[in-house]
N, C-alpha and C. Protein backbone atom coordinates (compact mmCIF):
# COMPACT_ATOMS: atom_id res chain seq x y z
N UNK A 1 0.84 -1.19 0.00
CA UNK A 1 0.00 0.00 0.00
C UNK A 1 0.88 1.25 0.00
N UNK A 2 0.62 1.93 -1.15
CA UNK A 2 1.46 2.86 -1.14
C UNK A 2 1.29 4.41 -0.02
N UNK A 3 2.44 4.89 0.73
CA UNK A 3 1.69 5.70 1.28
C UNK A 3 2.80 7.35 1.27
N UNK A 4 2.40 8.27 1.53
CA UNK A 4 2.55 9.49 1.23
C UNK A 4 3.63 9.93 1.96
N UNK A 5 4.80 10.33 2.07
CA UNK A 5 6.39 10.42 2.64
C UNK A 5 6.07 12.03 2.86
N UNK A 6 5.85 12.35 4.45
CA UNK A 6 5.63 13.53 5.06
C UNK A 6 7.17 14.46 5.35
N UNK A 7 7.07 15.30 5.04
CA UNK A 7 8.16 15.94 5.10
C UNK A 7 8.82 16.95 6.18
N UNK A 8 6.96 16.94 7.23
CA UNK A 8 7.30 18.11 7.70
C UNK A 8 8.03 17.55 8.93
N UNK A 9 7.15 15.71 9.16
CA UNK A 9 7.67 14.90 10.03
C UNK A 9 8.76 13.69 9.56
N UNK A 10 9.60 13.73 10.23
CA UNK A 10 10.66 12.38 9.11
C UNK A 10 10.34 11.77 10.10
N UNK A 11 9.54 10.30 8.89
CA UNK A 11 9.59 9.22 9.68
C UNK A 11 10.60 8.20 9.00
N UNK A 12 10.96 6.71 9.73
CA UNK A 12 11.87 5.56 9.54
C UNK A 12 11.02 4.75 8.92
N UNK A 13 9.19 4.94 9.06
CA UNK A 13 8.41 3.68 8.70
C UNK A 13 8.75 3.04 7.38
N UNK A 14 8.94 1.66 6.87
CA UNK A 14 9.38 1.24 5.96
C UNK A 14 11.36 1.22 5.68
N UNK A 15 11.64 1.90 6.28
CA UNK A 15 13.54 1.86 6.50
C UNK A 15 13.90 0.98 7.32
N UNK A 16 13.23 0.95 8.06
CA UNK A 16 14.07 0.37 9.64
C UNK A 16 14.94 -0.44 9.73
N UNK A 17 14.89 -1.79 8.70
CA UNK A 17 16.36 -2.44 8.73
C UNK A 17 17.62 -1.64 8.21
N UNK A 18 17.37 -0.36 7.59
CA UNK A 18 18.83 0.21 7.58
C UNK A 18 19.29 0.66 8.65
N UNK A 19 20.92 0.67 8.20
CA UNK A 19 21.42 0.98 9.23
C UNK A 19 21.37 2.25 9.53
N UNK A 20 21.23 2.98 8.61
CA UNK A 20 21.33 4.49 8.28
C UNK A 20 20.11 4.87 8.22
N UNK A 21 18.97 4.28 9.09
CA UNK A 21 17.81 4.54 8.53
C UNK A 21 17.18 5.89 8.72
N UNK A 22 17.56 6.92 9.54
CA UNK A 22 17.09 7.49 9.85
C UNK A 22 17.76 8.78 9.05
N UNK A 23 19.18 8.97 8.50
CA UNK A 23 19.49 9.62 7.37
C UNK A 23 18.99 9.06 6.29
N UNK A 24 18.23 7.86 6.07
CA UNK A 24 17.73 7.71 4.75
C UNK A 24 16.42 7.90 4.48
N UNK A 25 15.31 7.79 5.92
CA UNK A 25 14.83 8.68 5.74
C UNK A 25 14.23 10.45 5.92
N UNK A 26 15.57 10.73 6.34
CA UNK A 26 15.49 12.19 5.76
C UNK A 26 16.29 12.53 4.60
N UNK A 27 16.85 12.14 3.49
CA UNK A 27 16.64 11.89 2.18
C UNK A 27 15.17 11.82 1.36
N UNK A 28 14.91 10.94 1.96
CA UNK A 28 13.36 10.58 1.12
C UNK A 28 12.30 11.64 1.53
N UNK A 29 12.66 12.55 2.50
CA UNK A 29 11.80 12.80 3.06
C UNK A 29 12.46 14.55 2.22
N UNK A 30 13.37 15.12 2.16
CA UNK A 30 14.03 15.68 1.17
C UNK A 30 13.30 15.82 -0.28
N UNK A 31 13.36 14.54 -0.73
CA UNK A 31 13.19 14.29 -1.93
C UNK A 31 11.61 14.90 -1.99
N UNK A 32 10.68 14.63 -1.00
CA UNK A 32 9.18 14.68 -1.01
C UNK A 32 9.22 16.27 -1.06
N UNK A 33 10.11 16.75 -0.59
CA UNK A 33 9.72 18.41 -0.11
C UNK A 33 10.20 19.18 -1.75
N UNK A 34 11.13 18.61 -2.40
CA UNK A 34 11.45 19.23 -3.60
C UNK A 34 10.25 19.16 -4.63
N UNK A 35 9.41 17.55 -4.85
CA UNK A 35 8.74 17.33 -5.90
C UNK A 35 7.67 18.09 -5.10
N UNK A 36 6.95 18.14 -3.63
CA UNK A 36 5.95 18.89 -3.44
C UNK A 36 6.53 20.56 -3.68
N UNK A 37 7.22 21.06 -3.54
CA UNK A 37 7.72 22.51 -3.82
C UNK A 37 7.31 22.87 -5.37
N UNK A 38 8.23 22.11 -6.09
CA UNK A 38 8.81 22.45 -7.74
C UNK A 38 7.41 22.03 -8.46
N UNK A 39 6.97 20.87 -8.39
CA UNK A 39 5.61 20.20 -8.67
C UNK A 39 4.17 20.22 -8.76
N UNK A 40 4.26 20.43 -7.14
CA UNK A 40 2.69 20.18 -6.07
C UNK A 40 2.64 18.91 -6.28
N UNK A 41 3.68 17.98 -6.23
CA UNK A 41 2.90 16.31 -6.34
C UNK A 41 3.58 16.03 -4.62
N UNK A 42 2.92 14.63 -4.50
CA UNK A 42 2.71 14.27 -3.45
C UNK A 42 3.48 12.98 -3.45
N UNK A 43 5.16 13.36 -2.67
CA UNK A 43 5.76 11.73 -3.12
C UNK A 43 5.58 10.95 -2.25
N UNK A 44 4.98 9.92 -2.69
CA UNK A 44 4.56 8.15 -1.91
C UNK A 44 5.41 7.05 -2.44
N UNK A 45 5.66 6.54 -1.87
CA UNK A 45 6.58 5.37 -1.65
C UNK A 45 5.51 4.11 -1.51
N UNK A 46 6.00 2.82 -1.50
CA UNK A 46 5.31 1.86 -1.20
C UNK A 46 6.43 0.66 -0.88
N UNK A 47 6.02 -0.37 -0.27
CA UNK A 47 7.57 -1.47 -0.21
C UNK A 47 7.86 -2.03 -1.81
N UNK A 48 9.49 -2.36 -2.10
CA UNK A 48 9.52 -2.38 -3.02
C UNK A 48 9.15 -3.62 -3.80
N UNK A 49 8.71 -4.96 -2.75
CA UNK A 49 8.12 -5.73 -3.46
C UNK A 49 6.65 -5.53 -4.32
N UNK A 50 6.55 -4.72 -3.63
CA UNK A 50 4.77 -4.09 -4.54
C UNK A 50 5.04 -2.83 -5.71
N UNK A 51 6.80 -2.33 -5.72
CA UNK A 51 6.70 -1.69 -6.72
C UNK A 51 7.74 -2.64 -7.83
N UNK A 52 7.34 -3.57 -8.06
CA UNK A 52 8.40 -4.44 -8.65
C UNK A 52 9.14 -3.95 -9.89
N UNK A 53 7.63 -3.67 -10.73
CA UNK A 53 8.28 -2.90 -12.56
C UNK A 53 9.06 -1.88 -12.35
N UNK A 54 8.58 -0.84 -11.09
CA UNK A 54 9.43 0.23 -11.19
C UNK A 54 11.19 0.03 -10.92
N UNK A 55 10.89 -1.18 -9.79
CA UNK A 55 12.24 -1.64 -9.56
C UNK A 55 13.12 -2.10 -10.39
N UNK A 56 12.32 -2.88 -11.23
CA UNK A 56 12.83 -3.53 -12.48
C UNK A 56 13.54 -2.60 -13.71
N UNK A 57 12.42 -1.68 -13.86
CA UNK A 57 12.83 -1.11 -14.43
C UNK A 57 14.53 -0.02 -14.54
N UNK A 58 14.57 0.69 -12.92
CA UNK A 58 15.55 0.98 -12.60
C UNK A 58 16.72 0.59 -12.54
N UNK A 59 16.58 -1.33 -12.10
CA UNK A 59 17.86 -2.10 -12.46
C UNK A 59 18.22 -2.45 -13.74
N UNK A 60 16.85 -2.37 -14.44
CA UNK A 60 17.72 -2.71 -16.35
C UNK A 60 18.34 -1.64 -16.86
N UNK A 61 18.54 -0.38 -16.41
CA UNK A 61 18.41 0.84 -16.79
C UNK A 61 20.73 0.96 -16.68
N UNK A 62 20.51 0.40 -14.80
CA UNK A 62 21.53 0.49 -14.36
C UNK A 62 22.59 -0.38 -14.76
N UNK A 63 21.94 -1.78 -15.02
CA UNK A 63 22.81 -3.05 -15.95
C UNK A 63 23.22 -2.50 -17.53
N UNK A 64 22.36 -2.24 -18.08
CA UNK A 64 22.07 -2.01 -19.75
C UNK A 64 23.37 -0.63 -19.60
N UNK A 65 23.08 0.38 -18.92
CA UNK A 65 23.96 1.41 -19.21
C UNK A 65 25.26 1.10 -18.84
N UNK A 66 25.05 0.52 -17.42
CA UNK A 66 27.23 0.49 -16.93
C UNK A 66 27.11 -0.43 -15.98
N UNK A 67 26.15 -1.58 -16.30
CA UNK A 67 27.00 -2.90 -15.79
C UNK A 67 27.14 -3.07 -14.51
N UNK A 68 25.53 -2.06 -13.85
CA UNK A 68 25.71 -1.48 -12.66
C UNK A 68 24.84 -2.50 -12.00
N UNK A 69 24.75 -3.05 -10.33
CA UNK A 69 23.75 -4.11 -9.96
C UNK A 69 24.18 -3.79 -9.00
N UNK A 70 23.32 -3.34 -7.73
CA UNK A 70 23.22 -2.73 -6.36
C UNK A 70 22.89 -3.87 -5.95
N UNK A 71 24.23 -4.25 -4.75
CA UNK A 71 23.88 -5.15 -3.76
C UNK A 71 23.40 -5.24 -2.94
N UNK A 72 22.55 -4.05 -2.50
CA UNK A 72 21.78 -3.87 -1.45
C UNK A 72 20.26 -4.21 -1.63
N UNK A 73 19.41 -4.95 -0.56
CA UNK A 73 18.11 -4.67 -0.63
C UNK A 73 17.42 -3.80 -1.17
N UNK A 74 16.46 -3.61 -1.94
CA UNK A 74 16.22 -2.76 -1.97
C UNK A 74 14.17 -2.97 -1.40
N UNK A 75 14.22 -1.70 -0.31
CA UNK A 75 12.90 -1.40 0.55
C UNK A 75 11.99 -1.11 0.33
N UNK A 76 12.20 0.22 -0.43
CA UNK A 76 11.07 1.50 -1.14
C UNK A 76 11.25 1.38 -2.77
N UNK A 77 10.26 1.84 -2.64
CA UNK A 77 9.76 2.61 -4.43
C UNK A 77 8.83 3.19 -4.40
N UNK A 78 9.26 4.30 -5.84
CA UNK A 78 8.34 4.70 -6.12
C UNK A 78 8.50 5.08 -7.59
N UNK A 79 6.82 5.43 -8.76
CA UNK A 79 7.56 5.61 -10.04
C UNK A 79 6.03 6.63 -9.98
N UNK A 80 6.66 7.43 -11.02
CA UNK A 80 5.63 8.46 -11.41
C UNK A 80 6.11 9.62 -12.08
N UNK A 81 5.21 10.18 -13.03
CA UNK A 81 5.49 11.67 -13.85
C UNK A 81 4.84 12.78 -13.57
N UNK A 82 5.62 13.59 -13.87
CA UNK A 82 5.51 14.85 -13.53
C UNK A 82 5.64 15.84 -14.79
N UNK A 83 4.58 16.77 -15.45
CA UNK A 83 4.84 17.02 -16.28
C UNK A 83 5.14 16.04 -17.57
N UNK A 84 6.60 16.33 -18.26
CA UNK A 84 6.48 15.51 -19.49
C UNK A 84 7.57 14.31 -19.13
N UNK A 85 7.85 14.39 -17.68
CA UNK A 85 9.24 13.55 -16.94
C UNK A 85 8.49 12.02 -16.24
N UNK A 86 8.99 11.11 -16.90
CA UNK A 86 8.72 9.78 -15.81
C UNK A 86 9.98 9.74 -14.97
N UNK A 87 9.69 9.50 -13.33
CA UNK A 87 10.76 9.65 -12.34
C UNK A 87 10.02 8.14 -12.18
N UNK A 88 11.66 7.95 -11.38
CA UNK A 88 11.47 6.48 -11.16
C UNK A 88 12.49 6.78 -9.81
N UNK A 89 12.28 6.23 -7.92
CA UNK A 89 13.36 6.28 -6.90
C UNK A 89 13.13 4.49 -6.49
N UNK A 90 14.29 4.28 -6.18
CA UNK A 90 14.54 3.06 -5.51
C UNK A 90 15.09 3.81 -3.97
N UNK A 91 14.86 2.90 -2.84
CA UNK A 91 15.83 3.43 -1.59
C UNK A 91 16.21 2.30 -1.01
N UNK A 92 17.33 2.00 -1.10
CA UNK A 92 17.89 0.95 -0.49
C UNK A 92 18.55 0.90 0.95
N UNK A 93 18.25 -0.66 1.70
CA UNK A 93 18.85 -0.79 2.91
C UNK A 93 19.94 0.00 3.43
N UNK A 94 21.20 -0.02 2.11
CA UNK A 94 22.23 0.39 2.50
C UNK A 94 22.51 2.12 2.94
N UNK A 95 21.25 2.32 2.27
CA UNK A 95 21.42 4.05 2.84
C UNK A 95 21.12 5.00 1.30
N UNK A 96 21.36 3.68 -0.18
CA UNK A 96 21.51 4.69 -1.40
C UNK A 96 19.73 4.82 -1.82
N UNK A 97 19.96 5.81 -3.10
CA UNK A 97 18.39 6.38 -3.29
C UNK A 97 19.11 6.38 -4.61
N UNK A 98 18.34 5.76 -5.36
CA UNK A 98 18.62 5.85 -6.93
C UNK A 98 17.66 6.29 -7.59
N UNK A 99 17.75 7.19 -8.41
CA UNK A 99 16.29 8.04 -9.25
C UNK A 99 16.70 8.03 -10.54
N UNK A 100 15.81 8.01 -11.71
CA UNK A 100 15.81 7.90 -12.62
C UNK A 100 14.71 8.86 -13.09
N UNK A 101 15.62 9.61 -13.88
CA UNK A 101 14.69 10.96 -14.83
C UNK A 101 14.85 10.98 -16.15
N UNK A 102 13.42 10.63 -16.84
CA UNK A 102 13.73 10.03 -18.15
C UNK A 102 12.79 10.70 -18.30
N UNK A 103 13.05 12.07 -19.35
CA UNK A 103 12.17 12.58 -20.11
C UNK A 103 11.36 12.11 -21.38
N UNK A 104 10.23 12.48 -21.57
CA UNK A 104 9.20 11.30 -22.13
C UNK A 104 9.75 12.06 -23.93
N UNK A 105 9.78 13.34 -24.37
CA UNK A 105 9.83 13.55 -25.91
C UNK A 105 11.19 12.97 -25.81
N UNK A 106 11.50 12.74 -27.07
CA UNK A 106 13.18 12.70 -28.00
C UNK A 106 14.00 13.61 -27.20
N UNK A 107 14.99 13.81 -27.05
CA UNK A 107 15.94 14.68 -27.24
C UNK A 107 16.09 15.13 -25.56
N UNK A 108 15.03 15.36 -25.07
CA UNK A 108 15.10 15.92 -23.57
C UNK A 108 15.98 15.10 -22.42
N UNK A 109 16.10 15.10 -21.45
CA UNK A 109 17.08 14.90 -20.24
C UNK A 109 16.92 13.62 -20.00
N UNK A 110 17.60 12.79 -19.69
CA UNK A 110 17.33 11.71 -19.24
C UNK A 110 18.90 11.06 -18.44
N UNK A 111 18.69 10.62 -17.20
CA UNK A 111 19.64 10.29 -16.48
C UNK A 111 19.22 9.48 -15.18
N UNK A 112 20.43 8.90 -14.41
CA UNK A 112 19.95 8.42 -13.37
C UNK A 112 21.09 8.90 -12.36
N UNK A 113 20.63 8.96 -11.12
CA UNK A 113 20.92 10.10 -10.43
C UNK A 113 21.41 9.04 -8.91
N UNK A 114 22.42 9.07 -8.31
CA UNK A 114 22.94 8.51 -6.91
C UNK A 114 22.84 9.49 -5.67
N UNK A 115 22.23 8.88 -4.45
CA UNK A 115 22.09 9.83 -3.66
C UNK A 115 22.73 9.18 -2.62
N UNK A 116 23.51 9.45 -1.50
CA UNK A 116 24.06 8.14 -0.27
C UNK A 116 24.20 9.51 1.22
N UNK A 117 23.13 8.45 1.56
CA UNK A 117 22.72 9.24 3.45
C UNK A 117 24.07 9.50 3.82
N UNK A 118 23.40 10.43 4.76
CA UNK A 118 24.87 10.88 5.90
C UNK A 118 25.03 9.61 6.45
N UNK A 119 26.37 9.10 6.55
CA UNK A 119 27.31 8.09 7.22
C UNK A 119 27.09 6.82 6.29
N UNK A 120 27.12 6.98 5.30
CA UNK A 120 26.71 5.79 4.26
C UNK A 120 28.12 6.13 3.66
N UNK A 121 28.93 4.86 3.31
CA UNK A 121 30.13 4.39 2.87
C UNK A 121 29.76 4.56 1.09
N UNK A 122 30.72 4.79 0.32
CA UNK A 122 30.28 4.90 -1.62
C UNK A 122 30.28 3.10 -1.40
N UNK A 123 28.94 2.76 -2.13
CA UNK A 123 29.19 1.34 -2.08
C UNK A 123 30.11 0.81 -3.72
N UNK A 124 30.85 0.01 -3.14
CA UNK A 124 31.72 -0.80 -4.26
C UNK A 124 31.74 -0.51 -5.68
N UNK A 125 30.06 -1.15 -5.61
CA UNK A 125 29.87 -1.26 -7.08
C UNK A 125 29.54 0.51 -8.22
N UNK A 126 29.86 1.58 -6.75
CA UNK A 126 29.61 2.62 -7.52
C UNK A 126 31.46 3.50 -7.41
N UNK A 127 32.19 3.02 -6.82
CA UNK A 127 33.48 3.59 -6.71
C UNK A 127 33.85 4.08 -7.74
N UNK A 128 33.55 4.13 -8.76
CA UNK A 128 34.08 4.76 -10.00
C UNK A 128 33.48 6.24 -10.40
N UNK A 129 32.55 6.71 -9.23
CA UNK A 129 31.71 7.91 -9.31
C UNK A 129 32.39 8.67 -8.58
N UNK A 130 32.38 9.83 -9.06
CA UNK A 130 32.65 10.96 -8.16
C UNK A 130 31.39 11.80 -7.42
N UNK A 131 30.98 11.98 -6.38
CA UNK A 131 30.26 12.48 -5.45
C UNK A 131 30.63 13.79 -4.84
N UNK A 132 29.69 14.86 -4.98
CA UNK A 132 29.12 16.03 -4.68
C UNK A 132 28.91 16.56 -3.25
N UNK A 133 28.95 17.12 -2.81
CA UNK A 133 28.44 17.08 -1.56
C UNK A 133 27.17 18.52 -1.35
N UNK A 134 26.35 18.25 -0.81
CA UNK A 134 24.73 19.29 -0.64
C UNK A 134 24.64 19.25 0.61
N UNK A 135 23.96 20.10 0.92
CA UNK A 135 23.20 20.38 2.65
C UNK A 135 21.80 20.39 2.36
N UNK A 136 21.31 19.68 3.73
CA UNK A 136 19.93 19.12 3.46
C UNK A 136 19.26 19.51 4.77
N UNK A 137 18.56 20.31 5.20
CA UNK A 137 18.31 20.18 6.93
C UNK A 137 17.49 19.25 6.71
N UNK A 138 16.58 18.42 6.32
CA UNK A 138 15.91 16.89 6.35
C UNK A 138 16.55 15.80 6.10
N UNK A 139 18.02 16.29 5.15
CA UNK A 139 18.98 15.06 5.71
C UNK A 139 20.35 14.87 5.66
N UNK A 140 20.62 16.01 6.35
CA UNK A 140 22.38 16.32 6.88
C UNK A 140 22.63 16.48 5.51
N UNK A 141 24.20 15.84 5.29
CA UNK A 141 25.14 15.98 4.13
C UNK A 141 24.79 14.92 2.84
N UNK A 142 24.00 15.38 2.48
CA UNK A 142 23.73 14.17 0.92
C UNK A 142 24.72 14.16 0.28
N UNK A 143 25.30 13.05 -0.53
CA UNK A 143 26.21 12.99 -1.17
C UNK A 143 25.72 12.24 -2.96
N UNK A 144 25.74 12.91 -3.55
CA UNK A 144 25.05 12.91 -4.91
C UNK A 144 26.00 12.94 -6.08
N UNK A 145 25.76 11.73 -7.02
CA UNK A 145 26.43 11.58 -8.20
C UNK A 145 24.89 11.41 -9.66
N UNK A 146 25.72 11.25 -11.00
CA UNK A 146 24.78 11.00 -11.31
C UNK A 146 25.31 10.49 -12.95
N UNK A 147 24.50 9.86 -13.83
CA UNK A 147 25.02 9.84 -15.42
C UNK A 147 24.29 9.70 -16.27
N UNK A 148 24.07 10.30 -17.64
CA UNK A 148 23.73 10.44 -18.71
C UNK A 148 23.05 9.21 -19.11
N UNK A 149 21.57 9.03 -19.14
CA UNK A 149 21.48 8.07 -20.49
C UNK A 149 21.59 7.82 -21.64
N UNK A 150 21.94 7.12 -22.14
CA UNK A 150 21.87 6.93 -23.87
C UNK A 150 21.15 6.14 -24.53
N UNK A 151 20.41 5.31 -24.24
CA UNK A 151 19.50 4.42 -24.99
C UNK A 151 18.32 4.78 -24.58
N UNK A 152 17.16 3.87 -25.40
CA UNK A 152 15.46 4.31 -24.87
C UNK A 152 15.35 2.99 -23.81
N UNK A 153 14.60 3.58 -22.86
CA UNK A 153 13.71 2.74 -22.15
C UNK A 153 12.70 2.88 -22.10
């Protein structure tokens, strides 16, 4: 059951086996305050066994482009558009938030985007990224990478 990621309150519900759960969710809870700001949409999450395609989708995205396969659980999802943009977030155990912004005409933006909670280690399989650093008062120091798509999905 998908349900609505409050921003004004950060909750853990649905995180809790991370370790980092409580920087991950104020990330997610981040993330809700930008798409309700920039948007007016309302970001909901659901567990990620009930968002499976979206999940799916995100990992063919990450294999197909760079061979990429997150070893972490993954908890949350969520997929939805905005405007002419299908967003796609995964949030995983380990603390990462993977989003995918794939603009729907030809030619427009399309990428997928790394986010890793305060006290979250670069996991392995992304060491080859270089990471950003942002201030978040909903969730300390985000650390954000991101790369170009090139094919259709």
């Amino acid at each position: 059951m998908p349900h609505a990621v409050d921003f004004g309150t950060v909750s853990t519900a649905g995180l809790e086996s991370s370790p980092v759960a409580a920087a991950l969710a104020g990330l997610r809870a981040n993330e809700a305050r930008y798409f309700k700001n920039k948007y007016d949409h309302v970001f909901t999450v659901e567990p990620a066994g009930d968002a499976a395609a979206t999940v799916e989708w995100v990992h063919r995205i990450l294999e197909d482009e760079r061979g990429i396969v997150i070893s972490s659980p993954a908890l949350e999802a969520t997929g939805f558009q905005v405007e002419n943009i299908r967003m796609a977030y995964v949030f995983y155990e380990s603390g990462l938030s993977v989003n995918v912004m794939y603009t729907l005409e030809d030619g427009g933006k399309r990428a997928v985007g790394f986010k890793l909670s305060d006290g979250m280690e670069i996991p392995g399989e992304l060491g080859s990224f270089k990471f950003a650093r942002q201030k978040s008062k909903l969730a300390g120091t985000i650390r954000g990478s991101y790369f170009v798509i090139k094919n259709e999905y």
